[in-house]
PDBML (XML) file of the C-alpha atoms, coordinates in Angstrom:
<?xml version="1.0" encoding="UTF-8" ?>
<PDBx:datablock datablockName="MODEL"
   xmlns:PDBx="http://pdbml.pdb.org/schema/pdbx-v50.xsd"
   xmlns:xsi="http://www.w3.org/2001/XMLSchema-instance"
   xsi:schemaLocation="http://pdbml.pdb.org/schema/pdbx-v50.xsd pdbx-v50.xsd">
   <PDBx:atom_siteCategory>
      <PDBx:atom_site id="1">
         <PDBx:B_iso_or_equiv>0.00</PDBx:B_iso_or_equiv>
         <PDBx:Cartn_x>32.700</PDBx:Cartn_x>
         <PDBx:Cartn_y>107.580</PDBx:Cartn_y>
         <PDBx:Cartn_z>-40.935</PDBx:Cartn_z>
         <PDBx:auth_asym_id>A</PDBx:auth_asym_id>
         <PDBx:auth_atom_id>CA</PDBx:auth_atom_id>
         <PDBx:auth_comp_id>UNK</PDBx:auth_comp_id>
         <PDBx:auth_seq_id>1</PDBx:auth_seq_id>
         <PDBx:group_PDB>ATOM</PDBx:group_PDB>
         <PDBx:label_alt_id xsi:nil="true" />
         <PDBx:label_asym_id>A</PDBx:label_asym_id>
         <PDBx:label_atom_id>CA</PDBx:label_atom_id>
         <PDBx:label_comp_id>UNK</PDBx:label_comp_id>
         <PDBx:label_entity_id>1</PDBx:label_entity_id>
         <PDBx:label_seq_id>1</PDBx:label_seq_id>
         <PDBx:occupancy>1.00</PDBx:occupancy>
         <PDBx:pdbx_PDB_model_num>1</PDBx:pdbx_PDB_model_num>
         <PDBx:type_symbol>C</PDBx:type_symbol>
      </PDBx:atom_site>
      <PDBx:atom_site id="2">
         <PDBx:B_iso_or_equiv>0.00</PDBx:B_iso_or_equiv>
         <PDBx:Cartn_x>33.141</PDBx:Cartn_x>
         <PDBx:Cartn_y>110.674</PDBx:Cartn_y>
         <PDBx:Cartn_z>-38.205</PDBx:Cartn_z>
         <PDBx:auth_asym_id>A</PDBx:auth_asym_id>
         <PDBx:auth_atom_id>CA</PDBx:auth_atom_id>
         <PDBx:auth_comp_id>UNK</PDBx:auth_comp_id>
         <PDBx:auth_seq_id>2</PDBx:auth_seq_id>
         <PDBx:group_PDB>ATOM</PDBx:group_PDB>
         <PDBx:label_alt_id xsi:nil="true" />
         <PDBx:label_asym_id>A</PDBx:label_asym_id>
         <PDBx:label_atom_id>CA</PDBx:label_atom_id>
         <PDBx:label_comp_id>UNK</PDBx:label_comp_id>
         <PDBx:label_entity_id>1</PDBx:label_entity_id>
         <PDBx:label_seq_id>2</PDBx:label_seq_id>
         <PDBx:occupancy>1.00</PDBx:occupancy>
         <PDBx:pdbx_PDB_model_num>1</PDBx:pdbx_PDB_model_num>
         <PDBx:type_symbol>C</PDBx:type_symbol>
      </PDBx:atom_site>
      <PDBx:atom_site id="3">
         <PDBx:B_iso_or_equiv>0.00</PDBx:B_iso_or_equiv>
         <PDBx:Cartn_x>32.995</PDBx:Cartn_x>
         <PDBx:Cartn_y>109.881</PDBx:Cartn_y>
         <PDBx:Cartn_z>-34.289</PDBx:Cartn_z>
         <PDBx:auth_asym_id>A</PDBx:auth_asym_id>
         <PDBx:auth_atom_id>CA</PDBx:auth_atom_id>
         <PDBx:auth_comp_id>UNK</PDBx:auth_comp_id>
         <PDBx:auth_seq_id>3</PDBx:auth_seq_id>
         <PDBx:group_PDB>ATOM</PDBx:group_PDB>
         <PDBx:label_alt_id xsi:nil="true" />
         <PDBx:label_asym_id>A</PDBx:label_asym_id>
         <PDBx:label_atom_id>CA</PDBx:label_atom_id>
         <PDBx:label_comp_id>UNK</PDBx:label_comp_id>
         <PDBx:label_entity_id>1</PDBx:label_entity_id>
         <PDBx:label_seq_id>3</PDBx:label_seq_id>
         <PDBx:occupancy>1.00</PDBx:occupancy>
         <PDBx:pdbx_PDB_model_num>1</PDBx:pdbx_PDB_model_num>
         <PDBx:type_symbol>C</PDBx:type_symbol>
      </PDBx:atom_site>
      <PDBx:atom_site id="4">
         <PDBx:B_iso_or_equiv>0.00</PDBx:B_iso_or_equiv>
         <PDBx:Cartn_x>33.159</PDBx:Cartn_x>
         <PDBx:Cartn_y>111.608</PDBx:Cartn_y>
         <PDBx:Cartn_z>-31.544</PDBx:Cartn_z>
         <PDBx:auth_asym_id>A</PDBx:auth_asym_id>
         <PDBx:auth_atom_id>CA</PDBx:auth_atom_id>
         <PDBx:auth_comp_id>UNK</PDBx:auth_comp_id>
         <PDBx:auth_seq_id>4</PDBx:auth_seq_id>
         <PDBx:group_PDB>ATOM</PDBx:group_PDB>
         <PDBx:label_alt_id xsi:nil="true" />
         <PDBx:label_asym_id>A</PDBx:label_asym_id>
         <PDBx:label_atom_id>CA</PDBx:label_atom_id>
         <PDBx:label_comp_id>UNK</PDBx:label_comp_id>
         <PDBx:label_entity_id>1</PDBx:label_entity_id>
         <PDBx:label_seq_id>4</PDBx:label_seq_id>
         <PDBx:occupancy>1.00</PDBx:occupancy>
         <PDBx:pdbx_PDB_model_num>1</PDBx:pdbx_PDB_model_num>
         <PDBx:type_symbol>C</PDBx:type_symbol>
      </PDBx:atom_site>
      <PDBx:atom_site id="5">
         <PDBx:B_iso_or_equiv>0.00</PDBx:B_iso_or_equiv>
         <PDBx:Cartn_x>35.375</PDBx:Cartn_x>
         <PDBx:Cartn_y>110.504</PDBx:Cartn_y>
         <PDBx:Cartn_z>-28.938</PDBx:Cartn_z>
         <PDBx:auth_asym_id>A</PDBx:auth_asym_id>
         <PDBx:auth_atom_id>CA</PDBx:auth_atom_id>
         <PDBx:auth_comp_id>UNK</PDBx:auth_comp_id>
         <PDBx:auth_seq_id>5</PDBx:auth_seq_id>
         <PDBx:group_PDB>ATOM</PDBx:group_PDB>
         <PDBx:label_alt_id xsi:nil="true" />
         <PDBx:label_asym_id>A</PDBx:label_asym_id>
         <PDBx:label_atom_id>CA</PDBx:label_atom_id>
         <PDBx:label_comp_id>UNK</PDBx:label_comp_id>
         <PDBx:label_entity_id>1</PDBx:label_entity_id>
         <PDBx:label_seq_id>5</PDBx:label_seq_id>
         <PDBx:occupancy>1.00</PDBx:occupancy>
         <PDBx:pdbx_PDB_model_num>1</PDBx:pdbx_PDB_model_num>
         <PDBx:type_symbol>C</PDBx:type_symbol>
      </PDBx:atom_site>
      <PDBx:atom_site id="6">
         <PDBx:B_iso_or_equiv>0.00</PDBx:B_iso_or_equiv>
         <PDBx:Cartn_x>34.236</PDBx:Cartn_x>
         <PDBx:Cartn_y>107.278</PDBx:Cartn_y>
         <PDBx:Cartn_z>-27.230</PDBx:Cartn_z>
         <PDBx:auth_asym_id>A</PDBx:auth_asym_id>
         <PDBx:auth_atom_id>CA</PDBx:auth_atom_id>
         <PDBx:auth_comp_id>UNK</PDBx:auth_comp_id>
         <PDBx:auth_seq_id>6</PDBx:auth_seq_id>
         <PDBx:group_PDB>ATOM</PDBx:group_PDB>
         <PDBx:label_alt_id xsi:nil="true" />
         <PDBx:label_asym_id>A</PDBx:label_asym_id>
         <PDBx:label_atom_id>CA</PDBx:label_atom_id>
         <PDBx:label_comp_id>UNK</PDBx:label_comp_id>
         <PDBx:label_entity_id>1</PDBx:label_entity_id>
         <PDBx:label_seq_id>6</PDBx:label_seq_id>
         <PDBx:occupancy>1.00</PDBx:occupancy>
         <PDBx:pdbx_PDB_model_num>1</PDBx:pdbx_PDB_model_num>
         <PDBx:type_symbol>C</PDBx:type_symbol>
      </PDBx:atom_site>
      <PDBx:atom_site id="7">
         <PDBx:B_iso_or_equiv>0.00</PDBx:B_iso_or_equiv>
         <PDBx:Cartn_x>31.841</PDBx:Cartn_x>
         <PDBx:Cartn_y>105.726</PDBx:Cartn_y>
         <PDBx:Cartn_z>-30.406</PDBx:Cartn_z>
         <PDBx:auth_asym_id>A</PDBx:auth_asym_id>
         <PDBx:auth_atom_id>CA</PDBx:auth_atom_id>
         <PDBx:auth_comp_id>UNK</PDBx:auth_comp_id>
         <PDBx:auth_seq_id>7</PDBx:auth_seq_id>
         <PDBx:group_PDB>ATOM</PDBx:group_PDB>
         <PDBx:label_alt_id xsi:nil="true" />
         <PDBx:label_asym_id>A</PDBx:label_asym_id>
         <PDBx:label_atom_id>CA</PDBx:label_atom_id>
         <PDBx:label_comp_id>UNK</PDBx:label_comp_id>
         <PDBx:label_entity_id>1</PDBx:label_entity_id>
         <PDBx:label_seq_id>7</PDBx:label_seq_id>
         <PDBx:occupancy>1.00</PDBx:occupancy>
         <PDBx:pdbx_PDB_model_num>1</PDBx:pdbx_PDB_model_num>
         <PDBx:type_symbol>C</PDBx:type_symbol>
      </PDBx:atom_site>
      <PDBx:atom_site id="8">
         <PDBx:B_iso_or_equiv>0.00</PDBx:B_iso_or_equiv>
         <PDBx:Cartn_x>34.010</PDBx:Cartn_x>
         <PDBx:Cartn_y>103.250</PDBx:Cartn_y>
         <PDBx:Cartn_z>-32.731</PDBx:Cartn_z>
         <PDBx:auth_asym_id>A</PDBx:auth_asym_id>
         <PDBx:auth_atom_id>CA</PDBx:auth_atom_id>
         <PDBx:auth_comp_id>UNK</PDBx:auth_comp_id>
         <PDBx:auth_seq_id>8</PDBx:auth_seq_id>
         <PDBx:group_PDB>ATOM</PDBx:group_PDB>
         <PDBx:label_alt_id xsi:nil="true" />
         <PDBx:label_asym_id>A</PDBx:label_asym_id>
         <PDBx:label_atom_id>CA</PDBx:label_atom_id>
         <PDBx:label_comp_id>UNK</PDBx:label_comp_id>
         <PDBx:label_entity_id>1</PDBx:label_entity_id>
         <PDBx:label_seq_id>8</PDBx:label_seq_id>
         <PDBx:occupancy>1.00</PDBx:occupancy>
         <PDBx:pdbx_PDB_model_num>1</PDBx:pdbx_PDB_model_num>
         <PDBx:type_symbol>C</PDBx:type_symbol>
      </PDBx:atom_site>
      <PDBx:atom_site id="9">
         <PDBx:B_iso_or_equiv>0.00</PDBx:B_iso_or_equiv>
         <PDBx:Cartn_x>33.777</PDBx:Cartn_x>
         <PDBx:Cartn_y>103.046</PDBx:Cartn_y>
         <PDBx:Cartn_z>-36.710</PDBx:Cartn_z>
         <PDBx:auth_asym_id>A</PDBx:auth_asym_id>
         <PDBx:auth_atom_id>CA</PDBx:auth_atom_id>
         <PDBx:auth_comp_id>UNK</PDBx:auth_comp_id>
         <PDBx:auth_seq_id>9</PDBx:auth_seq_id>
         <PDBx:group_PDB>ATOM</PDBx:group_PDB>
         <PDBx:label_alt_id xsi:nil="true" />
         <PDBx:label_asym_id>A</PDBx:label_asym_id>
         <PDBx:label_atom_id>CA</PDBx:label_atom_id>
         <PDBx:label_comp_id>UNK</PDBx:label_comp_id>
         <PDBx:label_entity_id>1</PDBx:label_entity_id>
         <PDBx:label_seq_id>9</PDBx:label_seq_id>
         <PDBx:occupancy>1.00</PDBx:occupancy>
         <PDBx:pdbx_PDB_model_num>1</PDBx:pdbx_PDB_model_num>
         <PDBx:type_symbol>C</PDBx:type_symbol>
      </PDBx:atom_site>
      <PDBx:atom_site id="10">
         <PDBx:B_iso_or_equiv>0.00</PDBx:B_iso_or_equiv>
         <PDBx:Cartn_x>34.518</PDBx:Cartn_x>
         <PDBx:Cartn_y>100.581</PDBx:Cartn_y>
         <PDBx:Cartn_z>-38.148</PDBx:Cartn_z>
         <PDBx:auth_asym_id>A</PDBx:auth_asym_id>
         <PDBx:auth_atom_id>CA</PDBx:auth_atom_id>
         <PDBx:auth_comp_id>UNK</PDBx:auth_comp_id>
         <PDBx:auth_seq_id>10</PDBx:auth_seq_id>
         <PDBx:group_PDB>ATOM</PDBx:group_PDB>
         <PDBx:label_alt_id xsi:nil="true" />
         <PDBx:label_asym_id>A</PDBx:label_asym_id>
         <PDBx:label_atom_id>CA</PDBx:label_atom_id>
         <PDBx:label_comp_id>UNK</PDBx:label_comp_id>
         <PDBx:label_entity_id>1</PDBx:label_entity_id>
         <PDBx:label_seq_id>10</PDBx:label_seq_id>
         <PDBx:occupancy>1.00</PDBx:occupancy>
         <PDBx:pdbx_PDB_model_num>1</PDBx:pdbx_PDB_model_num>
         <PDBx:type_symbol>C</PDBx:type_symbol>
      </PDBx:atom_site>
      <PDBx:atom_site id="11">
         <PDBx:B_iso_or_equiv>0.00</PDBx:B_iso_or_equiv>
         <PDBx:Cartn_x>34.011</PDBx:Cartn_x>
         <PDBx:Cartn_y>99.680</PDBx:Cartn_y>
         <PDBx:Cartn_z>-41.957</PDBx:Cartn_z>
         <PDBx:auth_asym_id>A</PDBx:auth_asym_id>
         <PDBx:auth_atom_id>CA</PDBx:auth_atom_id>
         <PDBx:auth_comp_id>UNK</PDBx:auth_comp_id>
         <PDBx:auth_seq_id>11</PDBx:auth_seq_id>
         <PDBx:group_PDB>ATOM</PDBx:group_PDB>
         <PDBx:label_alt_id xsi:nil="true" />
         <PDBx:label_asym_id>A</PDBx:label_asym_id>
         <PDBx:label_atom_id>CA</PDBx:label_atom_id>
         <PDBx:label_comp_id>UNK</PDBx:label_comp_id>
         <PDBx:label_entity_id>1</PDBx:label_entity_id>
         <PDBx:label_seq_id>11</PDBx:label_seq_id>
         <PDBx:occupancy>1.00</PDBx:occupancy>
         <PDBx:pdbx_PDB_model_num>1</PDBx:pdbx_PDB_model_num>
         <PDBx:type_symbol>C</PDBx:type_symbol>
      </PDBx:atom_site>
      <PDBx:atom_site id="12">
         <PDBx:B_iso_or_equiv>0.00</PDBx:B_iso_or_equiv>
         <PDBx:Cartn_x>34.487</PDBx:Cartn_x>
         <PDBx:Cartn_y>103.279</PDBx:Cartn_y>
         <PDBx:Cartn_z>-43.340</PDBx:Cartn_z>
         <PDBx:auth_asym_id>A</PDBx:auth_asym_id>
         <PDBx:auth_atom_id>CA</PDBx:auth_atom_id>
         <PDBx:auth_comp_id>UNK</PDBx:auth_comp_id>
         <PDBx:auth_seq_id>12</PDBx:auth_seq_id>
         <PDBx:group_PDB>ATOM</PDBx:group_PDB>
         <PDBx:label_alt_id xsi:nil="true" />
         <PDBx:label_asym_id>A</PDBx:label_asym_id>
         <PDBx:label_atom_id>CA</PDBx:label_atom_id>
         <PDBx:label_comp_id>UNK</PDBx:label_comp_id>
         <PDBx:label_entity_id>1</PDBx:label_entity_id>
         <PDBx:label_seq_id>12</PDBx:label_seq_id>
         <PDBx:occupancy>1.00</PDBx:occupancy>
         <PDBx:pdbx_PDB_model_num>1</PDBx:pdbx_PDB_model_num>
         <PDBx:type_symbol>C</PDBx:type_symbol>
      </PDBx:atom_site>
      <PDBx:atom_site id="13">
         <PDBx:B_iso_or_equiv>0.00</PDBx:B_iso_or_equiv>
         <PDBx:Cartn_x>33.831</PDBx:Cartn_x>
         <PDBx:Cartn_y>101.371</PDBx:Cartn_y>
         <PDBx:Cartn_z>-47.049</PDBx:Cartn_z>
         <PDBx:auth_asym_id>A</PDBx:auth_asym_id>
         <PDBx:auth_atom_id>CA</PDBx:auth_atom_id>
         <PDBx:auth_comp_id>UNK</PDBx:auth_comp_id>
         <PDBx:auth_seq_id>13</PDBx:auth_seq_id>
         <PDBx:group_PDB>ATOM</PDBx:group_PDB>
         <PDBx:label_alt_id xsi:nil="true" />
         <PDBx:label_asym_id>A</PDBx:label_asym_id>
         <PDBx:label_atom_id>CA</PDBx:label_atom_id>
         <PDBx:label_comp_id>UNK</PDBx:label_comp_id>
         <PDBx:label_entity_id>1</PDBx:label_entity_id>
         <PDBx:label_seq_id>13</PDBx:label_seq_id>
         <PDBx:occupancy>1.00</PDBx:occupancy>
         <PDBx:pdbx_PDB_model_num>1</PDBx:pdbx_PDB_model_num>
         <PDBx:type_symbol>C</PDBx:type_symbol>
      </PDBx:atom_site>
      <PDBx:atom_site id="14">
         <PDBx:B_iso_or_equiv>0.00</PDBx:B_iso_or_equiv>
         <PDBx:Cartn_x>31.808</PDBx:Cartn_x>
         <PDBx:Cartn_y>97.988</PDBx:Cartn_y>
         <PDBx:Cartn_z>-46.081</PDBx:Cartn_z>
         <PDBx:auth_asym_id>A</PDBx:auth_asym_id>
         <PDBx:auth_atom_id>CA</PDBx:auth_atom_id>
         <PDBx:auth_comp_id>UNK</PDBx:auth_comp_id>
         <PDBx:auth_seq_id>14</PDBx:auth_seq_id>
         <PDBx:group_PDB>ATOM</PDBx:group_PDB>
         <PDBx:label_alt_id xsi:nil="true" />
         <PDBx:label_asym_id>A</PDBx:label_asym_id>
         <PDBx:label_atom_id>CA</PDBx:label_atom_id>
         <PDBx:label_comp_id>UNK</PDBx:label_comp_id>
         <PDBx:label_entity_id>1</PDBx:label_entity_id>
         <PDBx:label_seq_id>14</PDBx:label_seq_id>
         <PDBx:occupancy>1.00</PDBx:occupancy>
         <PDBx:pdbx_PDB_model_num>1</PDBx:pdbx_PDB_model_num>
         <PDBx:type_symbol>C</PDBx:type_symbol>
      </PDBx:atom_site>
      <PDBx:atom_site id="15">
         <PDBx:B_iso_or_equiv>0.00</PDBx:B_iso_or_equiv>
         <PDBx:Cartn_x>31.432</PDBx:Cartn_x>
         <PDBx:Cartn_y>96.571</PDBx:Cartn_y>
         <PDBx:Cartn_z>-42.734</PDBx:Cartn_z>
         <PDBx:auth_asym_id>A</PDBx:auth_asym_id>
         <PDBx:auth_atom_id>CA</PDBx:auth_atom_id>
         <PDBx:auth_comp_id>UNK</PDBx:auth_comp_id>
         <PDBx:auth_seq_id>15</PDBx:auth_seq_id>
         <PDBx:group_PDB>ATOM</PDBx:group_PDB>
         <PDBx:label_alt_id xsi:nil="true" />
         <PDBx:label_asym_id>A</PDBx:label_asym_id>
         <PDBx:label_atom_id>CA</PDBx:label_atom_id>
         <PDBx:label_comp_id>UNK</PDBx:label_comp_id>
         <PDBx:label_entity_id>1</PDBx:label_entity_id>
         <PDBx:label_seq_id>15</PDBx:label_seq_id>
         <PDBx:occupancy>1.00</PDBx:occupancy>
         <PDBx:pdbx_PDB_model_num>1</PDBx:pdbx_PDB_model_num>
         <PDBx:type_symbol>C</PDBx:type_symbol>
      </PDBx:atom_site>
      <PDBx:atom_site id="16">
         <PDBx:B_iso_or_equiv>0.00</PDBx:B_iso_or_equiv>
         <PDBx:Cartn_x>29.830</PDBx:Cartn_x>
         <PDBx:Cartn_y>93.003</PDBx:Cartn_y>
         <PDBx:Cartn_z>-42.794</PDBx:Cartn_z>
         <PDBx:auth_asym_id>A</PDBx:auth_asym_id>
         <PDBx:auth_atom_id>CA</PDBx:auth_atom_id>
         <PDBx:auth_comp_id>UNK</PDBx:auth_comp_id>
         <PDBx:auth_seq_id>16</PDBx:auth_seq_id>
         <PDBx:group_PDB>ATOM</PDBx:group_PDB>
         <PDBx:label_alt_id xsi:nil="true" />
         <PDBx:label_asym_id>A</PDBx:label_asym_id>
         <PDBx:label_atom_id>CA</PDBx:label_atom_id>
         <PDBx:label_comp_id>UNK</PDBx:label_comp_id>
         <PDBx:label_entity_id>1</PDBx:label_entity_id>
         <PDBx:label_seq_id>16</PDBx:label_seq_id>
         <PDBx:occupancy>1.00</PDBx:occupancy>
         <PDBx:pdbx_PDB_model_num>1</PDBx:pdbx_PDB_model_num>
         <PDBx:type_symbol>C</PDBx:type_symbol>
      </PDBx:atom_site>
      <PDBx:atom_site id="17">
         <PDBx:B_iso_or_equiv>0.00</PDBx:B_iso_or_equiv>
         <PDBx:Cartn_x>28.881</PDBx:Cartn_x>
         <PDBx:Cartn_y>90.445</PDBx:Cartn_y>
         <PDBx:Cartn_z>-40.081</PDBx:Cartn_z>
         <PDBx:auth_asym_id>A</PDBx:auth_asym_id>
         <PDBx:auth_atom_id>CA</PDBx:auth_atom_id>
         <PDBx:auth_comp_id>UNK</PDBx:auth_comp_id>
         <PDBx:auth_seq_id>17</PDBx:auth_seq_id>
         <PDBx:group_PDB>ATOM</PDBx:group_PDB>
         <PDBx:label_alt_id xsi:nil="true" />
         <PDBx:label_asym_id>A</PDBx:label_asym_id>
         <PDBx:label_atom_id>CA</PDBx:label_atom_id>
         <PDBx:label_comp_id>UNK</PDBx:label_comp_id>
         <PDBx:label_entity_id>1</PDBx:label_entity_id>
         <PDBx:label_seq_id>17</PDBx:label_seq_id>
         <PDBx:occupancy>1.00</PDBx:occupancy>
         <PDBx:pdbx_PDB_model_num>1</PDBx:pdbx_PDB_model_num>
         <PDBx:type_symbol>C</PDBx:type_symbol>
      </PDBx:atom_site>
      <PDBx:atom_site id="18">
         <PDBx:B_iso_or_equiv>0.00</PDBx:B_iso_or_equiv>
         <PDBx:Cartn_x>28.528</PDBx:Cartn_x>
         <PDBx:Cartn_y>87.895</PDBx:Cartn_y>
         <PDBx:Cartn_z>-42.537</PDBx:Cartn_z>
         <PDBx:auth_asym_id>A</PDBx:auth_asym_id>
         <PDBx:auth_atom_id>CA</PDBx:auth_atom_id>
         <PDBx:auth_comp_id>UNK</PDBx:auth_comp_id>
         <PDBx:auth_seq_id>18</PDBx:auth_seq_id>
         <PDBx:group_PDB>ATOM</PDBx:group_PDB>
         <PDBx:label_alt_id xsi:nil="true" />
         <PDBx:label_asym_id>A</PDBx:label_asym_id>
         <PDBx:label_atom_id>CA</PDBx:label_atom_id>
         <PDBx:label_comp_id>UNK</PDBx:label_comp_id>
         <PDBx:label_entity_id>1</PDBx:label_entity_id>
         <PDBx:label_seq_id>18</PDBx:label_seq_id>
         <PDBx:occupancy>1.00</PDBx:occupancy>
         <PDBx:pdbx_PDB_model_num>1</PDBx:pdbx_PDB_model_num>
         <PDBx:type_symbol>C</PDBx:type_symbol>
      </PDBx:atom_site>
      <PDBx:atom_site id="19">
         <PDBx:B_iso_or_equiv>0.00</PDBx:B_iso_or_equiv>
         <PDBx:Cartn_x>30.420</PDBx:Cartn_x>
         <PDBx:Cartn_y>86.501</PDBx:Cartn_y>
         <PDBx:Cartn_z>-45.617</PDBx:Cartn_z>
         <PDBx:auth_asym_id>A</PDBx:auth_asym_id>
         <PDBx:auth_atom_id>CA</PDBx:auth_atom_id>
         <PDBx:auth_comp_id>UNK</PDBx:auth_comp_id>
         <PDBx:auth_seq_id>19</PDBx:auth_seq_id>
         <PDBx:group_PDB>ATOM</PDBx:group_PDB>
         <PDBx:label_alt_id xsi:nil="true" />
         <PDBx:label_asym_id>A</PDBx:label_asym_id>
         <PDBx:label_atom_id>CA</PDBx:label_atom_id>
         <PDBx:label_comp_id>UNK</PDBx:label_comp_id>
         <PDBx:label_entity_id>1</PDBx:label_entity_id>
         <PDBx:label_seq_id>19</PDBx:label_seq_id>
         <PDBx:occupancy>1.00</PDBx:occupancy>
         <PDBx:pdbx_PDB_model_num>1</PDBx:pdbx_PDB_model_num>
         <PDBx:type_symbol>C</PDBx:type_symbol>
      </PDBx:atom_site>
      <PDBx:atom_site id="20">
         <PDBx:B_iso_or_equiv>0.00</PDBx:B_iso_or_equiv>
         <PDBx:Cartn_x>30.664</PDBx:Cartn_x>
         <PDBx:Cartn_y>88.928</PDBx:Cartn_y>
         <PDBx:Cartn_z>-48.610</PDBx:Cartn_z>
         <PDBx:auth_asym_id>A</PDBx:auth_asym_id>
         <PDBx:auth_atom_id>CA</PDBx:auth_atom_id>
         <PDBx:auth_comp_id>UNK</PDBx:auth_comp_id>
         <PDBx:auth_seq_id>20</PDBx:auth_seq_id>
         <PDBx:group_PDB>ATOM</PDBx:group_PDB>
         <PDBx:label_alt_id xsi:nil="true" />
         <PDBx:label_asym_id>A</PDBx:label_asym_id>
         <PDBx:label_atom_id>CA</PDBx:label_atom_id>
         <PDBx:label_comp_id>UNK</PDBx:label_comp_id>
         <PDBx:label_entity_id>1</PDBx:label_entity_id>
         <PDBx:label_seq_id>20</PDBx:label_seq_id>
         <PDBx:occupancy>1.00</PDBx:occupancy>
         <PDBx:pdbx_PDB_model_num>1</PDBx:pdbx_PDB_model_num>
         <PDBx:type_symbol>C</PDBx:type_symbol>
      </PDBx:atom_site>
      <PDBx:atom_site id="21">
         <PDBx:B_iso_or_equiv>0.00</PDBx:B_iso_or_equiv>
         <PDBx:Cartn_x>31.639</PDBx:Cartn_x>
         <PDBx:Cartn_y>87.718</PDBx:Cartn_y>
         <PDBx:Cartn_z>-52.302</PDBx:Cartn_z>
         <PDBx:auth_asym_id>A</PDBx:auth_asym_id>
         <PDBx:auth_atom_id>CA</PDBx:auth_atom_id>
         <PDBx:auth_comp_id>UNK</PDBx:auth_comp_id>
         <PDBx:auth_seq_id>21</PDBx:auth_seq_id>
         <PDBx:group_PDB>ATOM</PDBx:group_PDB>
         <PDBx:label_alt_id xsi:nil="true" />
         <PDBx:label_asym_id>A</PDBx:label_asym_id>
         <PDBx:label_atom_id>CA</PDBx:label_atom_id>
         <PDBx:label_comp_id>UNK</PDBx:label_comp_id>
         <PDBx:label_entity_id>1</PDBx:label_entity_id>
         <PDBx:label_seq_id>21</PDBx:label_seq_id>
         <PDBx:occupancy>1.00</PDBx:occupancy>
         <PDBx:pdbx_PDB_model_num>1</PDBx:pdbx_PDB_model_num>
         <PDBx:type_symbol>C</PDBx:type_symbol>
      </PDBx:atom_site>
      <PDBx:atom_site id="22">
         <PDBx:B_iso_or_equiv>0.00</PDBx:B_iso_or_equiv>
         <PDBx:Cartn_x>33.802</PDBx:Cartn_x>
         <PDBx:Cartn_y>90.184</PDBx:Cartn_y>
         <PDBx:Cartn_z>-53.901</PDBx:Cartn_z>
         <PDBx:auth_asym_id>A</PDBx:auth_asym_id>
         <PDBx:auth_atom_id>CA</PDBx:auth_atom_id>
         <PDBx:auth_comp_id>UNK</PDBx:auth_comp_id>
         <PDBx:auth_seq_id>22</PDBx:auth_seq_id>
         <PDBx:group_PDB>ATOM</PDBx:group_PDB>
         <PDBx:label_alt_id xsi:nil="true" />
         <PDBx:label_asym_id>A</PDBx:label_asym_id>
         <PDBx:label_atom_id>CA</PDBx:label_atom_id>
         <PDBx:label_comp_id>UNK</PDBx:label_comp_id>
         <PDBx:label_entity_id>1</PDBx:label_entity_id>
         <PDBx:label_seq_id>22</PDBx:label_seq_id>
         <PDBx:occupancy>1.00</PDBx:occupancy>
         <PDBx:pdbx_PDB_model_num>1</PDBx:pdbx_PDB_model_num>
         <PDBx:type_symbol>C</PDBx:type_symbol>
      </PDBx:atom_site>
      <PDBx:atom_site id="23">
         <PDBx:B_iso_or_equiv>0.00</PDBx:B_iso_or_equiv>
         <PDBx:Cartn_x>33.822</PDBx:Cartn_x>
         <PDBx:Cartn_y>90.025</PDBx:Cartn_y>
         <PDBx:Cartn_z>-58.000</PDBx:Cartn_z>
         <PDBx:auth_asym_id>A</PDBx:auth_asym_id>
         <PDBx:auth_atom_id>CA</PDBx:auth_atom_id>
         <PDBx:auth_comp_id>UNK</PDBx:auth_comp_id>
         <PDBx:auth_seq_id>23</PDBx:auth_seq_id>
         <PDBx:group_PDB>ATOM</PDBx:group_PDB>
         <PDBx:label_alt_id xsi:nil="true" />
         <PDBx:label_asym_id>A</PDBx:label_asym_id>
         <PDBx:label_atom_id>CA</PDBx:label_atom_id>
         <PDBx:label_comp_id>UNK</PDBx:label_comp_id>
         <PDBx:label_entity_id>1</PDBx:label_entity_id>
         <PDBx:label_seq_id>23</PDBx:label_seq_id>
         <PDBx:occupancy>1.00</PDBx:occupancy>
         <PDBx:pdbx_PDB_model_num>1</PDBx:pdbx_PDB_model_num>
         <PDBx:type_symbol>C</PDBx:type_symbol>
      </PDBx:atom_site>
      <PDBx:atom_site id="24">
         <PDBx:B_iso_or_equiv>0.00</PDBx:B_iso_or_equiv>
         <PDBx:Cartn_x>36.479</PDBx:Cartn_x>
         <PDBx:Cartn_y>92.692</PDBx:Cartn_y>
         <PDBx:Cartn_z>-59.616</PDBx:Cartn_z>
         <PDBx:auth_asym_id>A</PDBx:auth_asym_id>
         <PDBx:auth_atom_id>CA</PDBx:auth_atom_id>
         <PDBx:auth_comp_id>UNK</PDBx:auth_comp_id>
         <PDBx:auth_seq_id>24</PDBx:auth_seq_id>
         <PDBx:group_PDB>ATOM</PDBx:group_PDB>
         <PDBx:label_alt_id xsi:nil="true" />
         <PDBx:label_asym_id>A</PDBx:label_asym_id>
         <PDBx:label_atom_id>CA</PDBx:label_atom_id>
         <PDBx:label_comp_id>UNK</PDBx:label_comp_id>
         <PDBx:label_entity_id>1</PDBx:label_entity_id>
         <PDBx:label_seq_id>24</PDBx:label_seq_id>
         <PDBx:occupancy>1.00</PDBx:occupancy>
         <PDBx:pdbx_PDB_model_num>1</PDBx:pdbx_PDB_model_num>
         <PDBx:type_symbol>C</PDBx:type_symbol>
      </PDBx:atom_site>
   </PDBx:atom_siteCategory>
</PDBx:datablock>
């Protein structure tokens, strides 16, 4: 993820408002 100054990134690999279920 690339911002310009003043936007946020989060999650660069997952970003999740909700549960995630993470096999190996």
């Amino acid at each position: 993820l690339t911002a310009s100054p003043g936007i946020s990134a989060q999650g660069g690999g997952l970003f999740s408002l909700f549960p995630v279920t993470l096999t190996n």
